[in-house]
C-alpha atoms as a PDB file:
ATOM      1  CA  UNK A   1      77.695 136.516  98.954  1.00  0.00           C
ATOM      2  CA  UNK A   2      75.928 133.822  97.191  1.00  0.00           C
ATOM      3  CA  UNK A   3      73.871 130.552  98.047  1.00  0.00           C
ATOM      4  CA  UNK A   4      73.171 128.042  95.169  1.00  0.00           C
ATOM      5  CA  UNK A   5      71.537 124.562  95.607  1.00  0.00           C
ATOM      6  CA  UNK A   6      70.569 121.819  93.681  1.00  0.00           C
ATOM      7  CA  UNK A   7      66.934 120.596  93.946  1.00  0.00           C
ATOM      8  CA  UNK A   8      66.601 116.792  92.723  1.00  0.00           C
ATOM      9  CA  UNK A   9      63.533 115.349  91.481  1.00  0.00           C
ATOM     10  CA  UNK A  10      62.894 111.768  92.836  1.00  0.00           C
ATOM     11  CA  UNK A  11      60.026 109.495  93.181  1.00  0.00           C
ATOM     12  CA  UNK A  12      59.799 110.704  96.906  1.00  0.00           C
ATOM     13  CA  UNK A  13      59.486 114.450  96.132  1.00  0.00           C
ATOM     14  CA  UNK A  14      62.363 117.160  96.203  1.00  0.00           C
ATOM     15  CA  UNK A  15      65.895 116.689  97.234  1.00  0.00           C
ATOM     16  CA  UNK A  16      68.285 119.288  98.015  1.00  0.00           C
ATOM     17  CA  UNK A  17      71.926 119.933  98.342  1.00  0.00           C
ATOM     18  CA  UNK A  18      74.106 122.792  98.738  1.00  0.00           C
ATOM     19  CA  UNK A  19      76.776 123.146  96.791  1.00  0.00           C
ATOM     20  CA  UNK A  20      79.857 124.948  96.088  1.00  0.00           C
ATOM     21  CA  UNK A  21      80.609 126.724  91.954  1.00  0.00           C
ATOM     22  CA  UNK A  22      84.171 127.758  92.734  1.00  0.00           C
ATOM     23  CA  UNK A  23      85.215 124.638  90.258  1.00  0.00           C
ATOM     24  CA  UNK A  24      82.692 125.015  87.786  1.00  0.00           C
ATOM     25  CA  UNK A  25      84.176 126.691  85.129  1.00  0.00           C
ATOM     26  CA  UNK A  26      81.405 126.627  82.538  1.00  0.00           C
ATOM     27  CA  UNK A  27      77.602 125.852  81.805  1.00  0.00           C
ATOM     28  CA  UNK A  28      78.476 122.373  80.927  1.00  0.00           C
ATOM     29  CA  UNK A  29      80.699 121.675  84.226  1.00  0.00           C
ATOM     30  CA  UNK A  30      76.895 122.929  86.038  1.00  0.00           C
ATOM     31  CA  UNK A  31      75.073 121.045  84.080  1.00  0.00           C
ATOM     32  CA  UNK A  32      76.613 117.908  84.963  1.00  0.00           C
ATOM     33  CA  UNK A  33      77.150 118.359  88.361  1.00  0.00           C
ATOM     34  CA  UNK A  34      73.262 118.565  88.473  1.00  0.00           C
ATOM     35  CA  UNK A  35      73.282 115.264  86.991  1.00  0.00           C
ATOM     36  CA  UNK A  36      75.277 113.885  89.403  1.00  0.00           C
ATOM     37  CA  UNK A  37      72.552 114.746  91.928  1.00  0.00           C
ATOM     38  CA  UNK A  38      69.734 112.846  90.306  1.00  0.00           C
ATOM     39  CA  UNK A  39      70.514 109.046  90.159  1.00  0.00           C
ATOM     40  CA  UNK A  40      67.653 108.937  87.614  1.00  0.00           C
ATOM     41  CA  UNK A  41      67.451 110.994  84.679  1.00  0.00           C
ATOM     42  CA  UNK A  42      65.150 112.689  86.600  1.00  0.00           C
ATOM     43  CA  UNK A  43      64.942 116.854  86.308  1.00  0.00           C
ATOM     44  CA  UNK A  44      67.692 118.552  88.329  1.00  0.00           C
ATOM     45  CA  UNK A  45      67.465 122.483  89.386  1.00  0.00           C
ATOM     46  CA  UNK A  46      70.604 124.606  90.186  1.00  0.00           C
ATOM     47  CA  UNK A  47      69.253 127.368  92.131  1.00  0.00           C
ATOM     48  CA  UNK A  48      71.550 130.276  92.693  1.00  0.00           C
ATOM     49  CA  UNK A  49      71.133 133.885  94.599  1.00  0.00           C
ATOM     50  CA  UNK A  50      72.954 136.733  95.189  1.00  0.00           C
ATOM     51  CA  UNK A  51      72.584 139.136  98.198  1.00  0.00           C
ATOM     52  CA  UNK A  52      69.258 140.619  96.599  1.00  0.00           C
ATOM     53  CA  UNK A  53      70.832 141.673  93.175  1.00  0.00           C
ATOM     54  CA  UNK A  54      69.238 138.691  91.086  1.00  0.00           C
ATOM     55  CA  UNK A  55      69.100 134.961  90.824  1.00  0.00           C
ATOM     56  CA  UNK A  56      69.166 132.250  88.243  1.00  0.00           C
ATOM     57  CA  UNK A  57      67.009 128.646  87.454  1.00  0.00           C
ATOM     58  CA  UNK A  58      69.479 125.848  85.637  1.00  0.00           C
ATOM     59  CA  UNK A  59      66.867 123.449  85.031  1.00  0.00           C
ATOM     60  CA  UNK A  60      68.710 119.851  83.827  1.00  0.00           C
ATOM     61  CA  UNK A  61      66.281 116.966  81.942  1.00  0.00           C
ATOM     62  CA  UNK A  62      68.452 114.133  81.763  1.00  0.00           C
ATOM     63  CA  UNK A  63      70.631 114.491  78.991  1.00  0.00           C
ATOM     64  CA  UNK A  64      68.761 117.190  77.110  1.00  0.00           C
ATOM     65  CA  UNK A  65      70.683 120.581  76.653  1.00  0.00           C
ATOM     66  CA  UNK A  66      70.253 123.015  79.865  1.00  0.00           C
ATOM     67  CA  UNK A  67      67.476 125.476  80.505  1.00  0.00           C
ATOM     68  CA  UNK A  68      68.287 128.729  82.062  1.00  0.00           C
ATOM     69  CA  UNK A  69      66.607 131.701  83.365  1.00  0.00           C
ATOM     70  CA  UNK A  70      68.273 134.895  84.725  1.00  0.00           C
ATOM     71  CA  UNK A  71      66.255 137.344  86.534  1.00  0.00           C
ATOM     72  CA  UNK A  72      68.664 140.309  85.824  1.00  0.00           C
ATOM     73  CA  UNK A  73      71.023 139.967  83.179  1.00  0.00           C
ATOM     74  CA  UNK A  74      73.531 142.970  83.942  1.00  0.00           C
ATOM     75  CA  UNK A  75      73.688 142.368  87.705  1.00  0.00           C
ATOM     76  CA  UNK A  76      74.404 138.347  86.973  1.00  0.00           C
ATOM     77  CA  UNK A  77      76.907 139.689  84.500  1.00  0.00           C
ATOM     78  CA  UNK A  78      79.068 141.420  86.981  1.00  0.00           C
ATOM     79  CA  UNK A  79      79.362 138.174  89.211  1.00  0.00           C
ATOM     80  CA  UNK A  80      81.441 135.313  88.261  1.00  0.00           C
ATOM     81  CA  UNK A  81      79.219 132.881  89.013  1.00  0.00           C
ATOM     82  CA  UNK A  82      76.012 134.253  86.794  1.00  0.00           C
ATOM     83  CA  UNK A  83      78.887 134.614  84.244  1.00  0.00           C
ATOM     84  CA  UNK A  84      78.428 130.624  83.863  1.00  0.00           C
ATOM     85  CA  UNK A  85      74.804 131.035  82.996  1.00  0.00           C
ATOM     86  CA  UNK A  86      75.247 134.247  80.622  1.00  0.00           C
ATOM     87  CA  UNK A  87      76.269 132.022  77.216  1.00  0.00           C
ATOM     88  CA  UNK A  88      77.097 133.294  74.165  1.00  0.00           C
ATOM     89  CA  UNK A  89      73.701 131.291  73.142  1.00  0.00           C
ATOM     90  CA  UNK A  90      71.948 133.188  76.032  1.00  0.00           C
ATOM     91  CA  UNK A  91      73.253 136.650  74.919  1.00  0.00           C
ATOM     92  CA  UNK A  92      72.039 135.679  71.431  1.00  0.00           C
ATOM     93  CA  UNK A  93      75.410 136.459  69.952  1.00  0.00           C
ATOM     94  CA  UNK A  94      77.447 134.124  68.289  1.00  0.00           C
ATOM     95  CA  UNK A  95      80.531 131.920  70.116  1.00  0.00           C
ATOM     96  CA  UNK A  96      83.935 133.676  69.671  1.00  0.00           C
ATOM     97  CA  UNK A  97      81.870 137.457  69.168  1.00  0.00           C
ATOM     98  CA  UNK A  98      83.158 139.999  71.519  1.00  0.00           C
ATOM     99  CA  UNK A  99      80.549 141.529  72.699  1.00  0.00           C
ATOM    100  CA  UNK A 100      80.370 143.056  76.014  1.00  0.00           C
ATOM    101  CA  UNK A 101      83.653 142.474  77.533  1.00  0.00           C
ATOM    102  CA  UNK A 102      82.802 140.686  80.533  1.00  0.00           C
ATOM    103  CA  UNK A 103      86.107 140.436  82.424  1.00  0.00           C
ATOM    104  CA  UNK A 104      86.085 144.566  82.045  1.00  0.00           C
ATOM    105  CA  UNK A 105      83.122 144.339  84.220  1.00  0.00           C
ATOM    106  CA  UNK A 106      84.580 144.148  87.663  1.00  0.00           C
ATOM    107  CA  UNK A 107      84.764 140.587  88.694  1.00  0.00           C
ATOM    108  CA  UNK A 108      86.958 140.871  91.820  1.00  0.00           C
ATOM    109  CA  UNK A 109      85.389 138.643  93.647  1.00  0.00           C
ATOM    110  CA  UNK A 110      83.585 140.773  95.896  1.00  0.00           C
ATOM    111  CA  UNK A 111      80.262 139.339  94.179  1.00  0.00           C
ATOM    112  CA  UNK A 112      78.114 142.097  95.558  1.00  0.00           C
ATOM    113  CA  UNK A 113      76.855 142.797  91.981  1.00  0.00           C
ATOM    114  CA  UNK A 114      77.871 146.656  91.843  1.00  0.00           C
ATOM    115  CA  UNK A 115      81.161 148.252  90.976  1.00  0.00           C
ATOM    116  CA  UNK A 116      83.359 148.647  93.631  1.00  0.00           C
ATOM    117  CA  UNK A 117      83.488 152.444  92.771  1.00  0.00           C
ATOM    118  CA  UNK A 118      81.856 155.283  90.501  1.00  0.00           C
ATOM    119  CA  UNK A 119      85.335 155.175  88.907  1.00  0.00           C
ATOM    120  CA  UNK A 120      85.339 152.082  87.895  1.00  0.00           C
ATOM    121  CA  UNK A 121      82.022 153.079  85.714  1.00  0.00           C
ATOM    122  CA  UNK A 122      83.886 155.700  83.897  1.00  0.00           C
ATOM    123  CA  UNK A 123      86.672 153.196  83.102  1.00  0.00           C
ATOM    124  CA  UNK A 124      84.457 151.013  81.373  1.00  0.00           C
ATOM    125  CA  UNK A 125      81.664 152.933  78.951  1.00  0.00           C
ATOM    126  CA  UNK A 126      79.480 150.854  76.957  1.00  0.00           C
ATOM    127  CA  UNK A 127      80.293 147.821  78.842  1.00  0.00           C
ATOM    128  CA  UNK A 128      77.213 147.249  81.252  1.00  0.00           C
ATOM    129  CA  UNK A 129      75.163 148.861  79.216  1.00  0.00           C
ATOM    130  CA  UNK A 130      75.802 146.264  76.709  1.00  0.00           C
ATOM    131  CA  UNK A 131      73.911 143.736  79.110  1.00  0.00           C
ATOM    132  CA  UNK A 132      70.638 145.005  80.066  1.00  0.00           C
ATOM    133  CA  UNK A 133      69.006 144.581  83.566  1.00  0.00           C
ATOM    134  CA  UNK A 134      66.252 142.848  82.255  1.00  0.00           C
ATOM    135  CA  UNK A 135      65.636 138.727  82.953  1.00  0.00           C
ATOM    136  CA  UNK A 136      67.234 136.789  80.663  1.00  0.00           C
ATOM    137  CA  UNK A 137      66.791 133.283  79.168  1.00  0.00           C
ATOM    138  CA  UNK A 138      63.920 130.818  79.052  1.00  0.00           C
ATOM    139  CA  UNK A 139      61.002 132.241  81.294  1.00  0.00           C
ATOM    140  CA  UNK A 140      58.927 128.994  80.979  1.00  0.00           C
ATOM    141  CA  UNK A 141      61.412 127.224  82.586  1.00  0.00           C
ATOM    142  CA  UNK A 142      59.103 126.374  85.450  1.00  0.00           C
ATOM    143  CA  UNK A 143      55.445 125.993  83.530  1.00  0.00           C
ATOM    144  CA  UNK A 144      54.917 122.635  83.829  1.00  0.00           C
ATOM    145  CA  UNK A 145      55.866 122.713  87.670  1.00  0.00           C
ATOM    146  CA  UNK A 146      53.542 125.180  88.500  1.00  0.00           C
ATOM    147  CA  UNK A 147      55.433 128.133  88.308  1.00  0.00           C
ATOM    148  CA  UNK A 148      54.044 130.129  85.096  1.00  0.00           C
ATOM    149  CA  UNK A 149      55.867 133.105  82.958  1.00  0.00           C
ATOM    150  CA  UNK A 150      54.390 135.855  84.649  1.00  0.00           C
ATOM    151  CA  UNK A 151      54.773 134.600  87.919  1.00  0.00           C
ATOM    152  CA  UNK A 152      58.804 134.058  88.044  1.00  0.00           C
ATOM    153  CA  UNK A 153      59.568 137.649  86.094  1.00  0.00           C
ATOM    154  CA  UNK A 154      57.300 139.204  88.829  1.00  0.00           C
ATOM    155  CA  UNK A 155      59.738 137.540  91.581  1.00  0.00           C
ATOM    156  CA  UNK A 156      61.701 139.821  93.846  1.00  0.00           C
ATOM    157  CA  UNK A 157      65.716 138.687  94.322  1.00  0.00           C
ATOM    158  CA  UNK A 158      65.264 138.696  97.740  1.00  0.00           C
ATOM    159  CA  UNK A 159      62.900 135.748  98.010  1.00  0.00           C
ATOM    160  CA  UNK A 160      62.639 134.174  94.400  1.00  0.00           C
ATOM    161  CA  UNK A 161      64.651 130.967  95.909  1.00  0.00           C
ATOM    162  CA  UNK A 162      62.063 130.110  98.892  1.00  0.00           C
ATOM    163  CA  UNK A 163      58.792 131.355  96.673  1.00  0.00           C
ATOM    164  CA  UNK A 164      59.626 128.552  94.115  1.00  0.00           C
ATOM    165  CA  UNK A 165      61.031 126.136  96.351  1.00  0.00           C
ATOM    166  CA  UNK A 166      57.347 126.592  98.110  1.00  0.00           C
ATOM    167  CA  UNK A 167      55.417 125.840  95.404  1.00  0.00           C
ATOM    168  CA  UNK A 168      57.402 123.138  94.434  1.00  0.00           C
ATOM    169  CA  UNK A 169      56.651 121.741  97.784  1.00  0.00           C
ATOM    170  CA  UNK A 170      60.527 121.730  98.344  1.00  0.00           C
ATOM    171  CA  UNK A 171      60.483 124.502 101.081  1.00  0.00           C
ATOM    172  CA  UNK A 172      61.859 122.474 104.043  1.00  0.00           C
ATOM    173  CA  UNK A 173      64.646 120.350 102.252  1.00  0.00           C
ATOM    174  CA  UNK A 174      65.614 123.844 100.478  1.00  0.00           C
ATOM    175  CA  UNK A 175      65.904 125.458 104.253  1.00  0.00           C
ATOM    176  CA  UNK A 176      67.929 122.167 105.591  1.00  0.00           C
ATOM    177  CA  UNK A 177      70.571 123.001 102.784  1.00  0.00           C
ATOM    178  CA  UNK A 178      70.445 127.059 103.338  1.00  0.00           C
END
């Protein structure tokens, strides 16, 4: 299970939405549906969990290129939603590389961020080892809103999404939307 929202930044504070990722496809399908949220070009975040295992920050500037932070790489890598924020760019290999395979990693749908079975691990050496569980991606994301480097790696999955939506000041409209 996974809940992702978009936090808008207007002249009136925080707004949020919920929103669905079953028809975005890619990074660039995310990045503009944040910027359909903001009627400015006012910073958009895509905030997405899942059940404990880790969570990502899409942070969207206007028209400027995405920002994205992944708290744990291999777990996001198994689901087929962090799959849209684990870019070639973000893996630091180069577009069209192989690299891990990551349809061999299990993505039935299930999104509960673990293979189904231990057999499934044997099936597939190398491949989730490939992608560490380590965070992933730009960790400064969040400086200039109050949330520092140190601060968002120390974040457990479990909370991450309410502990920055609180000091954002965004707690309540992130709770309407949950």
């Amino acid at each position: 299970m996974y809940f992702a929202a978009l936090l808008a930044r207007t002249e009136d504070g925080w707004e949020a939405s919920d929103t669905e990722l079953d028809d975005v496809e890619t990074l660039a399908d995310l990045a503009d549906l944040a910027r359909e949220a903001s009627a400015e070009d006012d910073t958009v975040l895509v905030l997405i969990e899942q059940e404990d295992a880790w969570f990502g920050v899409v942070r969207v500037d206007g028209e400027e290129d995405p920002r994205i932070y992944v708290s744990d790489a291999a777990a996001a890598a198994r689901s087929s939603y962090g799959e849209i924020l684990l870019t070639d760019e973000l893996l630091g290999r180069d577009p069209g590389d192989d690299g891990p395979d990551l349809d061999a990693l299990d993505l039935d749908g299930t999104e509960d961020g673990e293979p189904s079975s231990a057999d499934d691990e044997e099936e597939e050496p190398g491949a989730a080892e490939a992608i560490t569980h380590s965070p992933l991606g730009d960790a400064e994301i969040l400086d200039d809103l109050g949330i520092g480097e140190k601060e968002l790696r120390a974040l457990d999955a479990e909370d991450a999404l309410g502990a920055i939506a609180e000091v954002l000041g965004a707690s309540e409209v992130l709770e309407t939307v949950r």
